[in-house]
C-alpha atoms as a PDB file:
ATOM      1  CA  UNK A   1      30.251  61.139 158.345  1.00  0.00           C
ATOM      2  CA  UNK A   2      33.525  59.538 158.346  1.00  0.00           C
ATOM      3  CA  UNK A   3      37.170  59.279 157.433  1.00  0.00           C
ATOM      4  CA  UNK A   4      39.956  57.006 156.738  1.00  0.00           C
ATOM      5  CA  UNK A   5      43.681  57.684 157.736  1.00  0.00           C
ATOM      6  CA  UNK A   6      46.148  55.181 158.051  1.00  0.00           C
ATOM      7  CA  UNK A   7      48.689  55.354 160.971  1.00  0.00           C
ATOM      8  CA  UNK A   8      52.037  54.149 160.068  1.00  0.00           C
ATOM      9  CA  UNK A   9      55.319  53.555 161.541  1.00  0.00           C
ATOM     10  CA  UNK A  10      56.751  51.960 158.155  1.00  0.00           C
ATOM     11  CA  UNK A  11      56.948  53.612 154.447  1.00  0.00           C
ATOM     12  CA  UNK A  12      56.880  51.513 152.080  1.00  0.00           C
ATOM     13  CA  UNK A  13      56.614  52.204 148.084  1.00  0.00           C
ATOM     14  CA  UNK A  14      56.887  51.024 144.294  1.00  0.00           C
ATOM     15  CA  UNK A  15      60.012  52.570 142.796  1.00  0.00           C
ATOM     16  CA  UNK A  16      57.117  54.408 140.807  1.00  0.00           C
ATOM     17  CA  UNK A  17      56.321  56.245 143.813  1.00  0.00           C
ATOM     18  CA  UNK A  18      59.812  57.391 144.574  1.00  0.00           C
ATOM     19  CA  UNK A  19      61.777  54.211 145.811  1.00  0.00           C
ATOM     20  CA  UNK A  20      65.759  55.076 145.319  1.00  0.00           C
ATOM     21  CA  UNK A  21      67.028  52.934 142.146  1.00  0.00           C
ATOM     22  CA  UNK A  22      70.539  52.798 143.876  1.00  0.00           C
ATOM     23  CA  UNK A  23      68.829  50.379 146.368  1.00  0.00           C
ATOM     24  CA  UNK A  24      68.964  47.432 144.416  1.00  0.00           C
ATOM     25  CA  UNK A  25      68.140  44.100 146.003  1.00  0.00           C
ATOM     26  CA  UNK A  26      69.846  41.327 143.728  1.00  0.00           C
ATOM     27  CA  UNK A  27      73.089  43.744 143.780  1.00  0.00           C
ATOM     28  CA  UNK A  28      73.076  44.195 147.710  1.00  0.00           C
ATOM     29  CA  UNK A  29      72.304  40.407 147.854  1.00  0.00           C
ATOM     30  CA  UNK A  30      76.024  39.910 146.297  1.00  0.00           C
ATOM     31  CA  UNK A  31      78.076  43.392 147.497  1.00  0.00           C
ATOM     32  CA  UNK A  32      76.073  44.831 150.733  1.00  0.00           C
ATOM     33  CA  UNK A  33      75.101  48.783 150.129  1.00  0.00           C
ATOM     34  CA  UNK A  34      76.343  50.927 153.410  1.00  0.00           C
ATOM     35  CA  UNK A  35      74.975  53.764 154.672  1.00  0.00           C
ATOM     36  CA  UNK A  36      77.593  55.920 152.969  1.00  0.00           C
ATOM     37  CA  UNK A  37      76.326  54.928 149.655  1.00  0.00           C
ATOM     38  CA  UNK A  38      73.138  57.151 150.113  1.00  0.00           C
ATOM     39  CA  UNK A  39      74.657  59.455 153.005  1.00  0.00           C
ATOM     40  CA  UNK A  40      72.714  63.022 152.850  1.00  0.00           C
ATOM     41  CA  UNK A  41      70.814  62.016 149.858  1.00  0.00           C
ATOM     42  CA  UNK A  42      66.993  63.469 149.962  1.00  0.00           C
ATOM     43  CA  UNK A  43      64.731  61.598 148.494  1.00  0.00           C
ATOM     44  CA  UNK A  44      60.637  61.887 147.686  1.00  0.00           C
ATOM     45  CA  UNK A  45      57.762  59.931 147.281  1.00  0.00           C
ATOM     46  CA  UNK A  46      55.042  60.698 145.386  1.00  0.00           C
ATOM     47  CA  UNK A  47      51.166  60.244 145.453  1.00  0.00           C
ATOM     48  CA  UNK A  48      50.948  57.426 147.933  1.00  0.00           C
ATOM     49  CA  UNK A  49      47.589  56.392 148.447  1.00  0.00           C
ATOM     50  CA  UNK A  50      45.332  57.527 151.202  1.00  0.00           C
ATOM     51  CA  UNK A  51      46.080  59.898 153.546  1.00  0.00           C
ATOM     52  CA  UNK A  52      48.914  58.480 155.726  1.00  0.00           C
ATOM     53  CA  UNK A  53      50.012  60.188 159.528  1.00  0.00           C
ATOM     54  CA  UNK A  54      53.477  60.047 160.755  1.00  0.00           C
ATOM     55  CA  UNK A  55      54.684  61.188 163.951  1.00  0.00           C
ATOM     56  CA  UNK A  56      55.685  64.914 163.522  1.00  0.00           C
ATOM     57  CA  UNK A  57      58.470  65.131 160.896  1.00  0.00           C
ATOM     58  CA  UNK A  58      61.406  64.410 161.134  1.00  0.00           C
ATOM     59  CA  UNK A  59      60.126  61.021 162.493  1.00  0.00           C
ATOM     60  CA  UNK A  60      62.265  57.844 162.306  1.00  0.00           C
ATOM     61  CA  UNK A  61      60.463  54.800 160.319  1.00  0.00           C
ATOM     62  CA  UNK A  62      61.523  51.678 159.025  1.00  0.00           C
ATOM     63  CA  UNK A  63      61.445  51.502 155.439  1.00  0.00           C
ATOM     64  CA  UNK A  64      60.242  48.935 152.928  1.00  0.00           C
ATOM     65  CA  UNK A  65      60.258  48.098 148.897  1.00  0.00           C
ATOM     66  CA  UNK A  66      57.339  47.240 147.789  1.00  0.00           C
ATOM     67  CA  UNK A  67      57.370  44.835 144.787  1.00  0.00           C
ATOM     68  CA  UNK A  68      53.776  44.378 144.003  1.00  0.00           C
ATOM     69  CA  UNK A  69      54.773  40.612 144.892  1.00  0.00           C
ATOM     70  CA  UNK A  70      56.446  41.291 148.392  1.00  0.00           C
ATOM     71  CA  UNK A  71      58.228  44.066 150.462  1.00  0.00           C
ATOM     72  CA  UNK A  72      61.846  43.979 151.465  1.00  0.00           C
ATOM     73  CA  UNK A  73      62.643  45.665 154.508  1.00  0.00           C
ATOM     74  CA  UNK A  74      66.047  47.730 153.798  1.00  0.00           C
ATOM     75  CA  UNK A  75      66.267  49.808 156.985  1.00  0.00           C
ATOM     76  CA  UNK A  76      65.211  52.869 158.347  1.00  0.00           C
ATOM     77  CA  UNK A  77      64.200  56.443 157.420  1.00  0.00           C
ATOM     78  CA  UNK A  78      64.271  59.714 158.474  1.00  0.00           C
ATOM     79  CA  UNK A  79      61.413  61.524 157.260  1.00  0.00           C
ATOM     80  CA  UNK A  80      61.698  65.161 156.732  1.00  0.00           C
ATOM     81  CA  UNK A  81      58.437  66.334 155.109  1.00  0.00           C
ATOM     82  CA  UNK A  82      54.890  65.174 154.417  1.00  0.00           C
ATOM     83  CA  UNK A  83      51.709  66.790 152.231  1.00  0.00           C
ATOM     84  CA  UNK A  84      48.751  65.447 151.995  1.00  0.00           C
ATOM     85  CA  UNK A  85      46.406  66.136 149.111  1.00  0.00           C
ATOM     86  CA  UNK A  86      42.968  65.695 150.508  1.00  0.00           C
ATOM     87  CA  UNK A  87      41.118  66.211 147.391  1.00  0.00           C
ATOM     88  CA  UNK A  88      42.765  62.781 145.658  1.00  0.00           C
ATOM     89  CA  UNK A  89      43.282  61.248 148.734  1.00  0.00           C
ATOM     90  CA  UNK A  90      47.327  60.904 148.696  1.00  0.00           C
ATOM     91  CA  UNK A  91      50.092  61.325 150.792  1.00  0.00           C
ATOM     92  CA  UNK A  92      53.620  62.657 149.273  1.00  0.00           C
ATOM     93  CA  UNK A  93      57.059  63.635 150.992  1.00  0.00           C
ATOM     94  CA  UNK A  94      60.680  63.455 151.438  1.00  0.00           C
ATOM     95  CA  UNK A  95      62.988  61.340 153.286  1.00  0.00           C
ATOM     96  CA  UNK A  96      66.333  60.396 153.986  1.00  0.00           C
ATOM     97  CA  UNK A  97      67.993  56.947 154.375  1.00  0.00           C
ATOM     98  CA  UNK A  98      69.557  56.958 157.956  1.00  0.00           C
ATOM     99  CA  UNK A  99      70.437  52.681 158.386  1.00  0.00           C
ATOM    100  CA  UNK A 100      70.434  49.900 155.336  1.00  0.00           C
ATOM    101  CA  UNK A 101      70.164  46.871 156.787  1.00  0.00           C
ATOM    102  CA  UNK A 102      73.003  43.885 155.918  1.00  0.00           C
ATOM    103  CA  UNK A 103      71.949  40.827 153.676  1.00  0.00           C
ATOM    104  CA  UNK A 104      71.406  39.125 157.110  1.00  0.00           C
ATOM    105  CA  UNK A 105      69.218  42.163 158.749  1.00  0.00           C
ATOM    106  CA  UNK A 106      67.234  41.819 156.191  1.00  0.00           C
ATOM    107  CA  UNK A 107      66.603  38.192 156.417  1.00  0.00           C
ATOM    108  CA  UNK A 108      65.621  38.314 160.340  1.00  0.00           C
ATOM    109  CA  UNK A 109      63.606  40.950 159.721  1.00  0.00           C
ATOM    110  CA  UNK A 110      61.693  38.927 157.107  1.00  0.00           C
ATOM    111  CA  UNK A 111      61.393  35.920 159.269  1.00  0.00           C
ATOM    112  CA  UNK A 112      60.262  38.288 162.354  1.00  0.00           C
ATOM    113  CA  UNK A 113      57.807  38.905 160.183  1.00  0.00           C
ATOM    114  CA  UNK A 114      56.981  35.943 158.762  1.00  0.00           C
ATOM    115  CA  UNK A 115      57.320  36.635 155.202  1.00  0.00           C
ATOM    116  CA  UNK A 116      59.200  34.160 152.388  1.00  0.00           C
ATOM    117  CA  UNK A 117      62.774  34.530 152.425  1.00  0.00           C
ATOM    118  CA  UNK A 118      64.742  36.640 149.562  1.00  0.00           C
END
């Protein structure tokens, strides 16, 4: 017998899942979001797939967009809860938003990682 879990040190979702519509990428692009745009703001993410492990909440993570084309990495998280639902195989929690990352964070971070440019 066996079992998949994924180990992660980044969270990153589909705004279906829970991603924050205030984070918008074309509008940060031209007027740079701050920290105190989202400051003590909980947020949750729903039905993730697969059954994800964290460090021991809270945990610090970086935290990404995902597109479905691409992910944009906006900062880092604090995350405060997780539940796993064995039976469908997901992962949910909550989080908070604890650094957003300038226009030109997110473009090293990108290029660290070797992905196209925004």
């Amino acid at each position: 017998m066996g079992s998949f879990i994924e180990i992660n040190d980044t969270l990153q979702i589909t705004k279906e899942q829970g991603f924050p519509h205030e984070l918008d990428i074309q509008k940060h692009l031209q007027t740079p979001l701050t920290i105190k745009d989202v400051k003590s703001k909980l947020f949750h993410f729903y039905n993730k797939p697969d059954i994800r492990v964290y460090h021991s909440p809270p945990c610090r993570c970086f935290f990404a967009e995902n597109t479905g084309d691409d992910w944009i990495y906006w900062g880092h998280i604090l995350i405060h809860s997780i539940q796993h639902d064995y039976m469908k195989r997901q992962t949910s929690g909550s989080y908070e938003i604890i650094k957003i990352f300038s226009p030109e964070e997110m473009t090293a971070a990108r290029s660290i990682l070797g992905v196209k440019k925004l």
